[in-house]
Protein backbone atom coordinates (compact mmCIF):
# COMPACT_ATOMS: atom_id res chain seq x y z
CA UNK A 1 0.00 0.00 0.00
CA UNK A 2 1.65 3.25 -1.02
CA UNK A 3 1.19 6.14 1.70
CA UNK A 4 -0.04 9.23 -0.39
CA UNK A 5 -1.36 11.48 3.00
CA UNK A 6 -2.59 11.52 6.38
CA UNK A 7 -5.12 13.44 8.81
CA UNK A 8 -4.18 16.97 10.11
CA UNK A 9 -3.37 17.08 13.62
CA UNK A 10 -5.37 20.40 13.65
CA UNK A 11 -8.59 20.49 11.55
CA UNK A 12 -8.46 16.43 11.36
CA UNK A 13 -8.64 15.99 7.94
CA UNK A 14 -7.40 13.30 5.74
CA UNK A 15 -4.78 15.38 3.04
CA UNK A 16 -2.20 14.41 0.55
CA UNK A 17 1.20 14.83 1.75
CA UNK A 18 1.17 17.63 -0.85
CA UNK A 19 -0.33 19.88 1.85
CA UNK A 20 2.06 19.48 4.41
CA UNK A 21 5.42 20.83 4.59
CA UNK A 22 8.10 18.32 4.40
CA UNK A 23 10.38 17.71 7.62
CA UNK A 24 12.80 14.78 7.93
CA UNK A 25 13.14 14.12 11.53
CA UNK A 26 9.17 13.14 11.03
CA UNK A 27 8.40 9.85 10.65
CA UNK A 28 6.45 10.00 7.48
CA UNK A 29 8.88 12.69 6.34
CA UNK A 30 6.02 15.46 7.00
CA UNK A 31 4.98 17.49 9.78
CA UNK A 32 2.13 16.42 11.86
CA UNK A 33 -0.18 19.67 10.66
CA UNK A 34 -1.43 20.89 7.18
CA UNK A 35 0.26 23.65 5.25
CA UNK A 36 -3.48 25.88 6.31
CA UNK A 37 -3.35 24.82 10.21
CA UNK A 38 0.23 25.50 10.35
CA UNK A 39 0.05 29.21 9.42
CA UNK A 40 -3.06 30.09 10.98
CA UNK A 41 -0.95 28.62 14.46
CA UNK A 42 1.67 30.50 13.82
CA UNK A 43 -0.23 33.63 13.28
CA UNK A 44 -1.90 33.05 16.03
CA UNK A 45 1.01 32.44 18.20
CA UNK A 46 2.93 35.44 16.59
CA UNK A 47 0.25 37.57 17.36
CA UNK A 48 -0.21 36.06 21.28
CA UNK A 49 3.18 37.21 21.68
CA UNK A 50 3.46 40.55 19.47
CA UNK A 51 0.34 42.01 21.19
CA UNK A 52 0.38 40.54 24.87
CA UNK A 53 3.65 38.79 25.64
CA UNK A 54 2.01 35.77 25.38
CA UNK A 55 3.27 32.38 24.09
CA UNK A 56 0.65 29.70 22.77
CA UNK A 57 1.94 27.66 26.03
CA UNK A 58 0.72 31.29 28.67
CA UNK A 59 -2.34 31.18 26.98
CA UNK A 60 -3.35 27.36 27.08
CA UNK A 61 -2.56 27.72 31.03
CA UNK A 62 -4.85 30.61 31.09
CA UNK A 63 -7.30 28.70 29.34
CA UNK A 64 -6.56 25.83 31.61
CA UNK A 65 -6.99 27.61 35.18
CA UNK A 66 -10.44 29.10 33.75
CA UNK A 67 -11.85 25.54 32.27
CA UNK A 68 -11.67 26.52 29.08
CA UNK A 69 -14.58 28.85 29.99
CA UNK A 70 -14.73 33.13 29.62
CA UNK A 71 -13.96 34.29 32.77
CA UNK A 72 -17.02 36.22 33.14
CA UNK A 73 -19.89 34.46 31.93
CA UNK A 74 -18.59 30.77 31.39
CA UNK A 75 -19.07 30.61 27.64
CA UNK A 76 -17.11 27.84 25.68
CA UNK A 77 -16.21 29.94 22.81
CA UNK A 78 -15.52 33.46 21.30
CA UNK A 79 -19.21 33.85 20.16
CA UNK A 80 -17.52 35.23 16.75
CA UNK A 81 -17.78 33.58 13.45
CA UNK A 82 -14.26 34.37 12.42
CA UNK A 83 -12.39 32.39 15.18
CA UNK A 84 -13.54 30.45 18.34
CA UNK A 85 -10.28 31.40 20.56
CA UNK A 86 -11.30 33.39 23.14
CA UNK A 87 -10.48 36.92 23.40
CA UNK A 88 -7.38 37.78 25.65
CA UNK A 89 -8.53 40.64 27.86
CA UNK A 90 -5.71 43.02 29.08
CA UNK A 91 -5.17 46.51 30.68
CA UNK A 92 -4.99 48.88 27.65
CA UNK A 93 -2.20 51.13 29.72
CA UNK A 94 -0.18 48.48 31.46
CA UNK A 95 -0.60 45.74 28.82
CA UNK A 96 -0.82 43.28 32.18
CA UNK A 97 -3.29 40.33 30.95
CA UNK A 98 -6.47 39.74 32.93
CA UNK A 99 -7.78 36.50 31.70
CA UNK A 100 -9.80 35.16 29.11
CA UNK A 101 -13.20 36.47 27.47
CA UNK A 102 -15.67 35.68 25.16
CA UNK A 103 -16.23 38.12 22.64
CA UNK A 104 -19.46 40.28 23.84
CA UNK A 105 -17.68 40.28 27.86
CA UNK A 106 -14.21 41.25 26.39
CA UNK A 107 -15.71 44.12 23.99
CA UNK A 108 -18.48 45.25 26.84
CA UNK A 109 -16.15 45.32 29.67
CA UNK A 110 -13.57 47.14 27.34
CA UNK A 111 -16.35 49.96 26.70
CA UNK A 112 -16.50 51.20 30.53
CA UNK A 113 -12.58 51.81 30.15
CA UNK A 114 -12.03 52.24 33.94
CA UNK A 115 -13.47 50.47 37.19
CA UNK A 116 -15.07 52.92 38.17
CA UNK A 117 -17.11 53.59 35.29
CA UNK A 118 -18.10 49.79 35.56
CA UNK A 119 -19.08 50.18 38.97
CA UNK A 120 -21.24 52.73 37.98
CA UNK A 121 -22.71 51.08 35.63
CA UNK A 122 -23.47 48.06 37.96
CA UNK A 123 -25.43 50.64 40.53
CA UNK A 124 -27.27 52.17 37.36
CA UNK A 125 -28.23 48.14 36.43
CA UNK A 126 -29.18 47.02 40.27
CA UNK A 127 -31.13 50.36 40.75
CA UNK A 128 -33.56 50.36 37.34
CA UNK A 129 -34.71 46.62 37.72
CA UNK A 130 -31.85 44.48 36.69
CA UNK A 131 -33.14 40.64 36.54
């Protein structure tokens, strides 16, 4: 039987070994993800650490320690179409990373810009009938 491909480690699809980039330490002579998965996870890790000082290893930990959940309101995923990473929320000013958000908590806590404004906010919601 002649070996012509194999299944992404990433997306888990069967490709021809076409797709992948050739490496020989690999025992099939290819690495383990597609040509597709491999620069969309470097991208992603490039960008981890360009904009936050993250590495793809910081943010699995973070992802870890909050179940794989938002930190605020315990959704699975981003909630966007584009990707389903959550959002890493950080101090604008500092650049110190907070945690992990879902999409709609990262961009509406990002709004209020300061604590106190937040706070605010949270009197204004417990004072006209919040459910």
């Amino acid at each position: 039987m002649i070996d012509i491909g194999k299944i992404c480690s990433i997306c888990k699809v069967f490709k021809p070994f076409t797709e992948y980039h050739k490496h020989r330490t690999q025992q099939n002579g290819h690495v383990p993800a597609c040509k597709p998965c491999n620069i969309k996870r470097n991208f992603i890790k490039g960008q981890l650490l360009k904009r936050y000082g993250l590495t793809i290893e910081d943010y699995n930990r973070i992802l870890e320690e909050q179940n794989s959940r938002c930190g605020i309101c315990g959704r699975t995923d981003s909630g966007r179409k584009t990707s389903k990473r959550l959002c890493v929320d950080h101090d604008h000013e500092t650049k110190r990373v907070r945690g992990l958000l879902c999409n709609n908590c990262n961009l509406g806590i990002g709004r209020f810009k300061t604590q106190a404004l937040l706070e605010k906010a949270i009197i204004y919601y417990k004072k006209h009938g919040a459910k």
